[in-house]
C-alpha atoms as a PDB file:
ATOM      1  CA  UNK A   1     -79.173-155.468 -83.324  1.00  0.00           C
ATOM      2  CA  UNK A   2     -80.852-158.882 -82.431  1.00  0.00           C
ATOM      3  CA  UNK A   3     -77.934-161.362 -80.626  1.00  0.00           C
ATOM      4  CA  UNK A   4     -78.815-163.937 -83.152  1.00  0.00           C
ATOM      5  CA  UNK A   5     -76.251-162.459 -85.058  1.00  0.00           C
ATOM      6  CA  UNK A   6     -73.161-162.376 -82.689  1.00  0.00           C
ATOM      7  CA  UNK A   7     -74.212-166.218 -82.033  1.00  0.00           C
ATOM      8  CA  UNK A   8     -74.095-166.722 -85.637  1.00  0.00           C
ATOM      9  CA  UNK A   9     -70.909-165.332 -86.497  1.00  0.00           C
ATOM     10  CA  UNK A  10     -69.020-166.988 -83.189  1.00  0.00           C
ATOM     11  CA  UNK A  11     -70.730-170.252 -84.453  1.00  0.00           C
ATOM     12  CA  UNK A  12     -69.272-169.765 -87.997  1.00  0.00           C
ATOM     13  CA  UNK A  13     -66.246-168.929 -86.600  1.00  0.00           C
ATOM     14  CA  UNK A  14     -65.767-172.074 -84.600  1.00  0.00           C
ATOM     15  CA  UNK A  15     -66.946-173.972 -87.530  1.00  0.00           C
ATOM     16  CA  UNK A  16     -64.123-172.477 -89.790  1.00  0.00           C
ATOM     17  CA  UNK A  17     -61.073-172.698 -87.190  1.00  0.00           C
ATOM     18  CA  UNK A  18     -62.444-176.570 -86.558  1.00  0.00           C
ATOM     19  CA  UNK A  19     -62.300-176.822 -90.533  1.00  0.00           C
ATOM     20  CA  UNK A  20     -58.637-175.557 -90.750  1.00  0.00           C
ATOM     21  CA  UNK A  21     -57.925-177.842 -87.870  1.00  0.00           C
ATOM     22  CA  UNK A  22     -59.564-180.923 -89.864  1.00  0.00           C
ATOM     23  CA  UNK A  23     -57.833-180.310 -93.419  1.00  0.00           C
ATOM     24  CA  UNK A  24     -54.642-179.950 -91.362  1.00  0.00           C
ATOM     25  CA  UNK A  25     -54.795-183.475 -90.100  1.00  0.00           C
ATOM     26  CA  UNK A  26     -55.840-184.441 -93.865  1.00  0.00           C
ATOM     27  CA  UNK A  27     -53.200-183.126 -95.416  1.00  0.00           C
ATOM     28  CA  UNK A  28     -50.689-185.076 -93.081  1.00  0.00           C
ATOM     29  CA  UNK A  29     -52.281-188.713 -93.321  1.00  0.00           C
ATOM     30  CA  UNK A  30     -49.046-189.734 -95.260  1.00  0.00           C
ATOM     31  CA  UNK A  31     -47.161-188.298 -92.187  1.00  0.00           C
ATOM     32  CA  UNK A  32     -45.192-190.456 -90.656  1.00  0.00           C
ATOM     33  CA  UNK A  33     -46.028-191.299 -86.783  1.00  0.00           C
ATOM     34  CA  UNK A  34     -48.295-188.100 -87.038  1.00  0.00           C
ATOM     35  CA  UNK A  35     -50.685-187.630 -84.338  1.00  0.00           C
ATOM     36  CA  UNK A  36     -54.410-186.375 -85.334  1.00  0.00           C
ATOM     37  CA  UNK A  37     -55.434-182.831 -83.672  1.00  0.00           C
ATOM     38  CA  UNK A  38     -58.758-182.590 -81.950  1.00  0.00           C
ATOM     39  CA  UNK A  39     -61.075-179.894 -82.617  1.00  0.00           C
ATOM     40  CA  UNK A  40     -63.509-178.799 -80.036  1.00  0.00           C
ATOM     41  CA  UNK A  41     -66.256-176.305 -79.312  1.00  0.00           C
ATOM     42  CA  UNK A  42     -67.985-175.078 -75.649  1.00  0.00           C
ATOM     43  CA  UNK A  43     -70.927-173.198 -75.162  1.00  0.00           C
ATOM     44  CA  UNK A  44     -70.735-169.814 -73.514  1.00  0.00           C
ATOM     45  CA  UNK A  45     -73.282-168.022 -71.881  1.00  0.00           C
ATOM     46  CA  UNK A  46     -73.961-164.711 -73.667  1.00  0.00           C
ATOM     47  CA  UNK A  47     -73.397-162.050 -70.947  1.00  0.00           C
ATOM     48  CA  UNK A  48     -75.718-158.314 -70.492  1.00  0.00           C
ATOM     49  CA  UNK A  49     -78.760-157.544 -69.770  1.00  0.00           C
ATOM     50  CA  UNK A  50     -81.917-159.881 -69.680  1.00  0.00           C
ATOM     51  CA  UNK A  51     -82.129-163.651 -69.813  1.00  0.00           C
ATOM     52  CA  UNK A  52     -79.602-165.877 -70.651  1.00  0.00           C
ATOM     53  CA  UNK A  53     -81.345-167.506 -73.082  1.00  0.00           C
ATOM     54  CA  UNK A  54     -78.565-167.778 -76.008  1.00  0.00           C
ATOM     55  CA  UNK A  55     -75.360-169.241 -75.712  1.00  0.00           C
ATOM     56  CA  UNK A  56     -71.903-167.920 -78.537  1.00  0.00           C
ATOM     57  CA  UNK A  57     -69.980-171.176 -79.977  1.00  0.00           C
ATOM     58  CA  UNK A  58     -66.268-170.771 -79.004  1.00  0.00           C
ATOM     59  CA  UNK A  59     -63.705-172.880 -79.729  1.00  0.00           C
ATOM     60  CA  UNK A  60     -62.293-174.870 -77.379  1.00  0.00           C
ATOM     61  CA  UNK A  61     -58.611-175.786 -76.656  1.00  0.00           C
ATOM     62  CA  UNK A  62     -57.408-178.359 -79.056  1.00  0.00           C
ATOM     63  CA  UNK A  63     -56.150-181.739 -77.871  1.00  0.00           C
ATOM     64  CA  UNK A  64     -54.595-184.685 -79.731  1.00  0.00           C
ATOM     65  CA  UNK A  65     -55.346-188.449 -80.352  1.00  0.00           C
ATOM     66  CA  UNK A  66     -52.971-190.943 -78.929  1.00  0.00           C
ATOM     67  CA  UNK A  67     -53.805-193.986 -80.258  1.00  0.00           C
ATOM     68  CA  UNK A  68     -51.130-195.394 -82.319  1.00  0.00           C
ATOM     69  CA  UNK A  69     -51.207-195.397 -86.479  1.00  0.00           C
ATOM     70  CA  UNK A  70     -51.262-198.605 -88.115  1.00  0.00           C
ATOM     71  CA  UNK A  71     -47.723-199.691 -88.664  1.00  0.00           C
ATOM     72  CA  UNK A  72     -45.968-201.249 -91.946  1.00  0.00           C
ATOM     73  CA  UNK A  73     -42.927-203.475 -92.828  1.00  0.00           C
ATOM     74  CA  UNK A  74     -40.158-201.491 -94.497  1.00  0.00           C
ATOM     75  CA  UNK A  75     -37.407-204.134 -94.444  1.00  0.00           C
ATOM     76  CA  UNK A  76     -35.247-200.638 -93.770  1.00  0.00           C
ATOM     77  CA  UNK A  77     -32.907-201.106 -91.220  1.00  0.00           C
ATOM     78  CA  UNK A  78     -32.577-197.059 -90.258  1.00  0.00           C
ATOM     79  CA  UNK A  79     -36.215-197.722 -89.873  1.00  0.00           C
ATOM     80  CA  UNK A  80     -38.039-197.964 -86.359  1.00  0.00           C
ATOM     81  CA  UNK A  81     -41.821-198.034 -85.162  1.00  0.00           C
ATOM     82  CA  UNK A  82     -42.325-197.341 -81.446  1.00  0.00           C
ATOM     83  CA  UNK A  83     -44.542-200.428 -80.004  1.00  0.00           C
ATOM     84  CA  UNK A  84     -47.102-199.670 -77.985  1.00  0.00           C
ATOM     85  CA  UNK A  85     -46.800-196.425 -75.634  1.00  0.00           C
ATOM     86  CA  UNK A  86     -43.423-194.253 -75.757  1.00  0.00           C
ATOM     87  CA  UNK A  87     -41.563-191.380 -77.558  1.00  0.00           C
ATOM     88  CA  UNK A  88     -38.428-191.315 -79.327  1.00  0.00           C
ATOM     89  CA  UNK A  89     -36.387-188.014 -78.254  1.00  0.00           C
ATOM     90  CA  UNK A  90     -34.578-185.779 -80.176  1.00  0.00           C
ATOM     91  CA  UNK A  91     -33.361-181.948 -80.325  1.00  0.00           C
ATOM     92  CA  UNK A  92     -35.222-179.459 -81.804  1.00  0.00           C
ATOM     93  CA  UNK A  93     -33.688-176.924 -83.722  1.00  0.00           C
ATOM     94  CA  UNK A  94     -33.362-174.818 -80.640  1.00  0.00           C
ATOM     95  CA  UNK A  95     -31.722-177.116 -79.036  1.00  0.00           C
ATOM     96  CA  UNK A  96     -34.041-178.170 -76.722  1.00  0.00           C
ATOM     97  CA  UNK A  97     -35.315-181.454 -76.446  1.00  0.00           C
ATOM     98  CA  UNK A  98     -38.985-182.420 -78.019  1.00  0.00           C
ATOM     99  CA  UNK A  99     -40.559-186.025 -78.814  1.00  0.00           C
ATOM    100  CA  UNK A 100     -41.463-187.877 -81.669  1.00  0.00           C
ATOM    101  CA  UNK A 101     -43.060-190.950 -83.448  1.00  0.00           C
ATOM    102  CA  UNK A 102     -41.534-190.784 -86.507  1.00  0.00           C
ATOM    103  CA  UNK A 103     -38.803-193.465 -86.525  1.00  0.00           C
ATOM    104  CA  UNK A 104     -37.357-192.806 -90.852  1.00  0.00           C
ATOM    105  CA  UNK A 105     -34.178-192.495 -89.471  1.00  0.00           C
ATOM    106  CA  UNK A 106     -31.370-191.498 -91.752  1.00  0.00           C
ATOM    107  CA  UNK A 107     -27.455-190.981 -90.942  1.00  0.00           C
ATOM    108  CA  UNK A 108     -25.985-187.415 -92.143  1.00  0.00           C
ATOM    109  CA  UNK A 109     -22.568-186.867 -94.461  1.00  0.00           C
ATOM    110  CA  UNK A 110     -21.206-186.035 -90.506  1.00  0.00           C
ATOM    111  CA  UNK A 111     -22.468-189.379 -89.183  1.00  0.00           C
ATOM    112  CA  UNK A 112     -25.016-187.957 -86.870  1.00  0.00           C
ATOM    113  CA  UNK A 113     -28.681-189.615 -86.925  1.00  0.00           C
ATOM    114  CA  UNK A 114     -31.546-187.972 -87.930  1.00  0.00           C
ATOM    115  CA  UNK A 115     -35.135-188.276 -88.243  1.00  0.00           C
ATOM    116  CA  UNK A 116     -36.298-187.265 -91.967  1.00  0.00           C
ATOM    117  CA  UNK A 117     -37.472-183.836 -91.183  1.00  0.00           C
ATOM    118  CA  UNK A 118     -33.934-183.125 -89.947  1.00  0.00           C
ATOM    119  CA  UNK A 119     -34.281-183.752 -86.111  1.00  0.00           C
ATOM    120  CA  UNK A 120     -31.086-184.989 -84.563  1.00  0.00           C
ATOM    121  CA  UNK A 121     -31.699-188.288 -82.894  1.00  0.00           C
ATOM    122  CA  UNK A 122     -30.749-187.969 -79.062  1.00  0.00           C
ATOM    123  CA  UNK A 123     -28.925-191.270 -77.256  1.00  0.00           C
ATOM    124  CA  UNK A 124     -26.850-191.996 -74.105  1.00  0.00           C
ATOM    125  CA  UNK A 125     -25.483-188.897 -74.040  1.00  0.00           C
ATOM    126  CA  UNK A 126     -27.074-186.180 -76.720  1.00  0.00           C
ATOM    127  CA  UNK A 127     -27.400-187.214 -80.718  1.00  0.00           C
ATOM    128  CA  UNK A 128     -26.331-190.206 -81.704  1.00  0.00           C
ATOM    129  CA  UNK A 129     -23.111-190.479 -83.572  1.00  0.00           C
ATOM    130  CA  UNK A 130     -21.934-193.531 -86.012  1.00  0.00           C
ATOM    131  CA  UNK A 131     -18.991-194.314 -87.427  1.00  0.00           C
ATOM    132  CA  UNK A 132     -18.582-195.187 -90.902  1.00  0.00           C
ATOM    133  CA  UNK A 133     -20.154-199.133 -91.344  1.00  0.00           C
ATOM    134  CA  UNK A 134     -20.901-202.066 -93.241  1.00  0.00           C
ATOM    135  CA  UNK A 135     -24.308-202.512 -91.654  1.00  0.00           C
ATOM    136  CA  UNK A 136     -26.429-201.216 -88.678  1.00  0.00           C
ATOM    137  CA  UNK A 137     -28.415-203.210 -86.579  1.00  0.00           C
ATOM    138  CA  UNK A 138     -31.522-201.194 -84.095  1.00  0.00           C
ATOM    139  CA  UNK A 139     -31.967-204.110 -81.184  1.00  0.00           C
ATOM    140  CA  UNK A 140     -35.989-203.731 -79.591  1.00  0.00           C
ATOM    141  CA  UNK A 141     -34.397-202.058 -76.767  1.00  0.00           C
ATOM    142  CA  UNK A 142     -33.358-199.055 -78.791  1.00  0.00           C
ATOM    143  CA  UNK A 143     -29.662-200.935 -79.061  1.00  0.00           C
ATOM    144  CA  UNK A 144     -27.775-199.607 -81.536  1.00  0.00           C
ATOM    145  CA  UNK A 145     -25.140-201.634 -83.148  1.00  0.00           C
ATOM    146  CA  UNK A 146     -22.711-201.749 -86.107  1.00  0.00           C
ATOM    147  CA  UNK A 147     -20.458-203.625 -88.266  1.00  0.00           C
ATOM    148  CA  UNK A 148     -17.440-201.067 -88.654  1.00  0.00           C
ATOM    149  CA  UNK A 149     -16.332-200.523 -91.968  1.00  0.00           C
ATOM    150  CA  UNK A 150     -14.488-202.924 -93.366  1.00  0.00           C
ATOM    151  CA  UNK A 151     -14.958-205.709 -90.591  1.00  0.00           C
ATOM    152  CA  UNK A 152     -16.377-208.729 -90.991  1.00  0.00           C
ATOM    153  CA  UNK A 153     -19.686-209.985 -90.264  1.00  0.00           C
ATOM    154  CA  UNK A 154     -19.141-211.006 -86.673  1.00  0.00           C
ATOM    155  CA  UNK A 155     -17.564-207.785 -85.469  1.00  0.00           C
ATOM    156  CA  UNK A 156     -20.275-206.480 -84.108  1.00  0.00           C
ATOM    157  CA  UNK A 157     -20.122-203.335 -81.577  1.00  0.00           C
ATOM    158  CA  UNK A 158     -22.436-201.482 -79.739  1.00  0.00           C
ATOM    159  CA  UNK A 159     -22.533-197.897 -80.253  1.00  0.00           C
ATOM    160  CA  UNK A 160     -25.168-196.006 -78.760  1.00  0.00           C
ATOM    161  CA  UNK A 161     -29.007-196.257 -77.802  1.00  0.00           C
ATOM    162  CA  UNK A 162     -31.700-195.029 -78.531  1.00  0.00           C
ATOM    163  CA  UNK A 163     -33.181-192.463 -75.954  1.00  0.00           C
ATOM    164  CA  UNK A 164     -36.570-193.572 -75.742  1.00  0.00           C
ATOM    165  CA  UNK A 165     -39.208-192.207 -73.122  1.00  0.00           C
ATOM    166  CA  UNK A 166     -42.713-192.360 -72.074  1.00  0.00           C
ATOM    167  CA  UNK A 167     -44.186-189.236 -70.249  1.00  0.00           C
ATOM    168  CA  UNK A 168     -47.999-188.827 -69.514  1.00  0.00           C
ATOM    169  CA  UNK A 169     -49.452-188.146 -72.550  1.00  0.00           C
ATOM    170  CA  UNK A 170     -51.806-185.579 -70.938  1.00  0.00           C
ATOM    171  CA  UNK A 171     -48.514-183.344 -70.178  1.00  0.00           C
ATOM    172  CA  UNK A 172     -47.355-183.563 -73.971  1.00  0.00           C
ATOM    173  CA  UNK A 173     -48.279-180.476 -75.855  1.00  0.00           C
ATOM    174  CA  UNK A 174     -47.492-180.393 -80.045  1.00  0.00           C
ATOM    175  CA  UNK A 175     -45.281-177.331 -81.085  1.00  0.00           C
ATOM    176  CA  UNK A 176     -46.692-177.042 -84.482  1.00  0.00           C
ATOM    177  CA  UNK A 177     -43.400-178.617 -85.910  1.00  0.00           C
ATOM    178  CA  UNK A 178     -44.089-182.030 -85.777  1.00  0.00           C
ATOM    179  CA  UNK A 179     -42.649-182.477 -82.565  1.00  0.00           C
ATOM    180  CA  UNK A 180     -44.266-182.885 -78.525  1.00  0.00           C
ATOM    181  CA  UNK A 181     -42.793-181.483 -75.616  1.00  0.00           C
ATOM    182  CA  UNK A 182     -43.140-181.282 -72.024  1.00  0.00           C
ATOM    183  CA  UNK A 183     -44.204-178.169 -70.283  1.00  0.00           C
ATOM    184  CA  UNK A 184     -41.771-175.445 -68.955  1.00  0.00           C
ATOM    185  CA  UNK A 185     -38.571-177.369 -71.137  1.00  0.00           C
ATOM    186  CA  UNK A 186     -38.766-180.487 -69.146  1.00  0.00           C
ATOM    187  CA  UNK A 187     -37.591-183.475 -70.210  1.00  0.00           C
ATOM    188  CA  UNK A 188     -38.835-187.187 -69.692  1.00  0.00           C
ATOM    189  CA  UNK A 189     -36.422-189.824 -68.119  1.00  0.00           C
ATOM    190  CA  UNK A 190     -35.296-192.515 -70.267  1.00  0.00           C
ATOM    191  CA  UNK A 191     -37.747-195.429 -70.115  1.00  0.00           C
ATOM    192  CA  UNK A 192     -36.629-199.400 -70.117  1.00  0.00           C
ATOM    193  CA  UNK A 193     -40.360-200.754 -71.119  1.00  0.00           C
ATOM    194  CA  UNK A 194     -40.227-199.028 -74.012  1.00  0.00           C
ATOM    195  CA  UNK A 195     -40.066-200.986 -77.489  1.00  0.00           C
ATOM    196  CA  UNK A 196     -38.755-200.484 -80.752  1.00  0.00           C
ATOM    197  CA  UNK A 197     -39.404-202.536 -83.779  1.00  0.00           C
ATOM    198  CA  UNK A 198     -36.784-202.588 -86.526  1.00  0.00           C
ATOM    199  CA  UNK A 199     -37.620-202.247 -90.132  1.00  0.00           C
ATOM    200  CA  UNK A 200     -40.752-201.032 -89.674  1.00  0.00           C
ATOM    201  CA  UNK A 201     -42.742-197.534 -89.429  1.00  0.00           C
ATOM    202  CA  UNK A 202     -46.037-196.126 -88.173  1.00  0.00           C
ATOM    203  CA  UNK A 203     -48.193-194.125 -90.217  1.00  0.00           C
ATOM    204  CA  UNK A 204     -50.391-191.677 -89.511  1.00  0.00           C
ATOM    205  CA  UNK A 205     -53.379-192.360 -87.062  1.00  0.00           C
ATOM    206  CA  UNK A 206     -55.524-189.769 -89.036  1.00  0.00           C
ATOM    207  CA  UNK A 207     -58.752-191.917 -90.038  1.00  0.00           C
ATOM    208  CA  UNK A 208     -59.498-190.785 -93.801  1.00  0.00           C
ATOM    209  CA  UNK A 209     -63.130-191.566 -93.936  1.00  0.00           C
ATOM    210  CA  UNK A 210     -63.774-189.785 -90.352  1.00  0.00           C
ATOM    211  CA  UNK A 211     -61.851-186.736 -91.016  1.00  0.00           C
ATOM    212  CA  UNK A 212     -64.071-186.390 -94.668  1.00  0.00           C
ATOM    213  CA  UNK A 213     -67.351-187.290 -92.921  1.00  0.00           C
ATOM    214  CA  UNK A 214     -66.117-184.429 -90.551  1.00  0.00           C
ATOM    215  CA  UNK A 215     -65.192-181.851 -93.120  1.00  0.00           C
ATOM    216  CA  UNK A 216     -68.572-182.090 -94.749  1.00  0.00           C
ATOM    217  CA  UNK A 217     -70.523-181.608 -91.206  1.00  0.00           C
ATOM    218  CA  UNK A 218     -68.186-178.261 -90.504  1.00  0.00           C
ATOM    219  CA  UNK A 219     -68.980-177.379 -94.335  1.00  0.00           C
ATOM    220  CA  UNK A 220     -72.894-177.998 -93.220  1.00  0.00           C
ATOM    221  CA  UNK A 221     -72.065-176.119 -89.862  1.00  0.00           C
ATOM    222  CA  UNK A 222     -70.363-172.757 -91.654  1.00  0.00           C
ATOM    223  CA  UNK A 223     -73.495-172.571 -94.100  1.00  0.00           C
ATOM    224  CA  UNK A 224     -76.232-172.939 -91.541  1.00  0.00           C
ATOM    225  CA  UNK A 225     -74.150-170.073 -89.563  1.00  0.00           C
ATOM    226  CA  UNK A 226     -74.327-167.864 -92.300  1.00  0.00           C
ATOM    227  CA  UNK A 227     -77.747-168.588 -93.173  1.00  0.00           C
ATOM    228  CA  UNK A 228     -78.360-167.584 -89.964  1.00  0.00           C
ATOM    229  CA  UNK A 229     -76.978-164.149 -90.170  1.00  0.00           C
ATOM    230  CA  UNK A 230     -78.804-163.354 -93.214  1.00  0.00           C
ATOM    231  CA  UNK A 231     -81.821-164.442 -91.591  1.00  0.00           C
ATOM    232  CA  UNK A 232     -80.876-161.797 -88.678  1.00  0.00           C
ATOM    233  CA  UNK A 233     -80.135-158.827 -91.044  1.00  0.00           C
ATOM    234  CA  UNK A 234     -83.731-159.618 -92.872  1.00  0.00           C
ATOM    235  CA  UNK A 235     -85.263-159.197 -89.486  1.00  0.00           C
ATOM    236  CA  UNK A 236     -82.890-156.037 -88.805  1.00  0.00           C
ATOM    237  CA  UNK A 237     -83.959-154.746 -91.850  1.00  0.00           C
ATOM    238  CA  UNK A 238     -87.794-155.354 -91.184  1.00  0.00           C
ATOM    239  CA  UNK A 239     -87.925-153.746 -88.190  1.00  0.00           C
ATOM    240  CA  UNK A 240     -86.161-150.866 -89.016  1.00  0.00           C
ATOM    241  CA  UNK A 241     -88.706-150.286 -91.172  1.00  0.00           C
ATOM    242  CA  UNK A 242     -92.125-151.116 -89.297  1.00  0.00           C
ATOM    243  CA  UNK A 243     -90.521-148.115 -86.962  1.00  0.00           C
ATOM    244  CA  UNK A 244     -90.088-145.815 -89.960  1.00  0.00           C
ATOM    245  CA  UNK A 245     -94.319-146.594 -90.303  1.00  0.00           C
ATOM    246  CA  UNK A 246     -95.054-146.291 -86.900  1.00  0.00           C
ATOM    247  CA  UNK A 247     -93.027-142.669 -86.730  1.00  0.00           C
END
């Protein structure tokens, strides 16, 4: 059979996997600090005998976009937006440790710190613990301090801070959970230049009207594929039968 139809269905298939890849990052534009996934396809030479004139789509391996989400005043103060360049770290639920951007922090019944999809918040010296308090105060540094319960105002302690880090983005890799990690369990050394703003949170960088215009070009893509295999079992089809006439 003519190779217009394994170029077809590799180019369809591309076109699909980059769709799934696109409504995924749809589907999460409400997601806090969520970091769009790049799609991408590479031409490869089709391999045999005679020239290579035709090349099969394949998909190619899928990065992520870095630049940071727009960010938004909460007025929370278990609320944190990373400025700039940095990760906050916390432990995965294997225990290892991973990265993150979302800073909707919340404290658990056991006074541990959390991010809201259940992440423990890692400081000093593994996840953050707080005693009970009257009020909680996240410094740009990461600082965490607290009014203890039933102190006044001006008894302010420190408790903890906030392990913050900045590895090369290049090395970070997304688990499929959320969460970005470091090759071969690795783990990035606290960072100083890192900044925190309290009260606030970044959204999603996942452009809206990009990610549509793209779905609709992949849609376009996946048709014209298909299209094209038709077209290939029509000529199939034809020639199969000019040989039946010529036998």
């Amino acid at each position: 059979m003519d190779r217009l139809l394994y170029v077809a269905m590799t180019g369809a298939r591309a076109a699909q996997r980059a769709q799934a890849i696109t409504s995924h990052n749809l589907a999460n534009v409400s997601t806090t600090g969520f970091r769009a996934v790049r799609e991408s396809m590479v031409a490869q030479p089709v391999a045999g005998e005679g020239q290579p004139t035709r090349v099969l789509a394949v998909s190619g391996q899928a990065g992520w976009d870095a630049r940071q989400g727009p960010v938004i005043e909460t007025g929370r103060s278990l609320d944190v937006a990373i400025q700039g360049p940095g990760w906050l770290a916390v432990q995965a639920p294997d225990g290892s440790e991973a990265y993150t951007r979302n800073g909707n922090l919340r404290v658990t019944p056991d006074g541990l710190l959390e991010t809201a999809n259940g992440h423990l918040v890692l400081g000093n010296g593994g996840p953050v613990s707080l005693p009970p308090f009257e009020s909680l105060f996240i410094g740009n540094d990461g600082q965490i301090s607290i009014v203890p319960l039933g102190q006044p105002a001006e008894s302010q302690v420190v408790v903890d801070r906030l392990r913050l880090v900045d590895p090369d983005p290049q090395a970070l890799s997304a688990d499929g959970q959320g969460l970005y990690r470091l090759p071969d369990g690795e783990e990035a050394l606290p960072d100083p230049a890192v900044r925190v703003a309290s009260g606030q949170l970044e959204s999603s960088n996942v452009n809206v009207a990009e990610t549509l215009v793209r779905m609709i070009e992949l849609a376009r893509s996946y048709e014209m594929q298909v299209r094209a295999m038709h077209t290939a079992e029509q000529n199939d089809a034809a020639a199969a039968q000019l040989m039946r006439l010529g036998g």
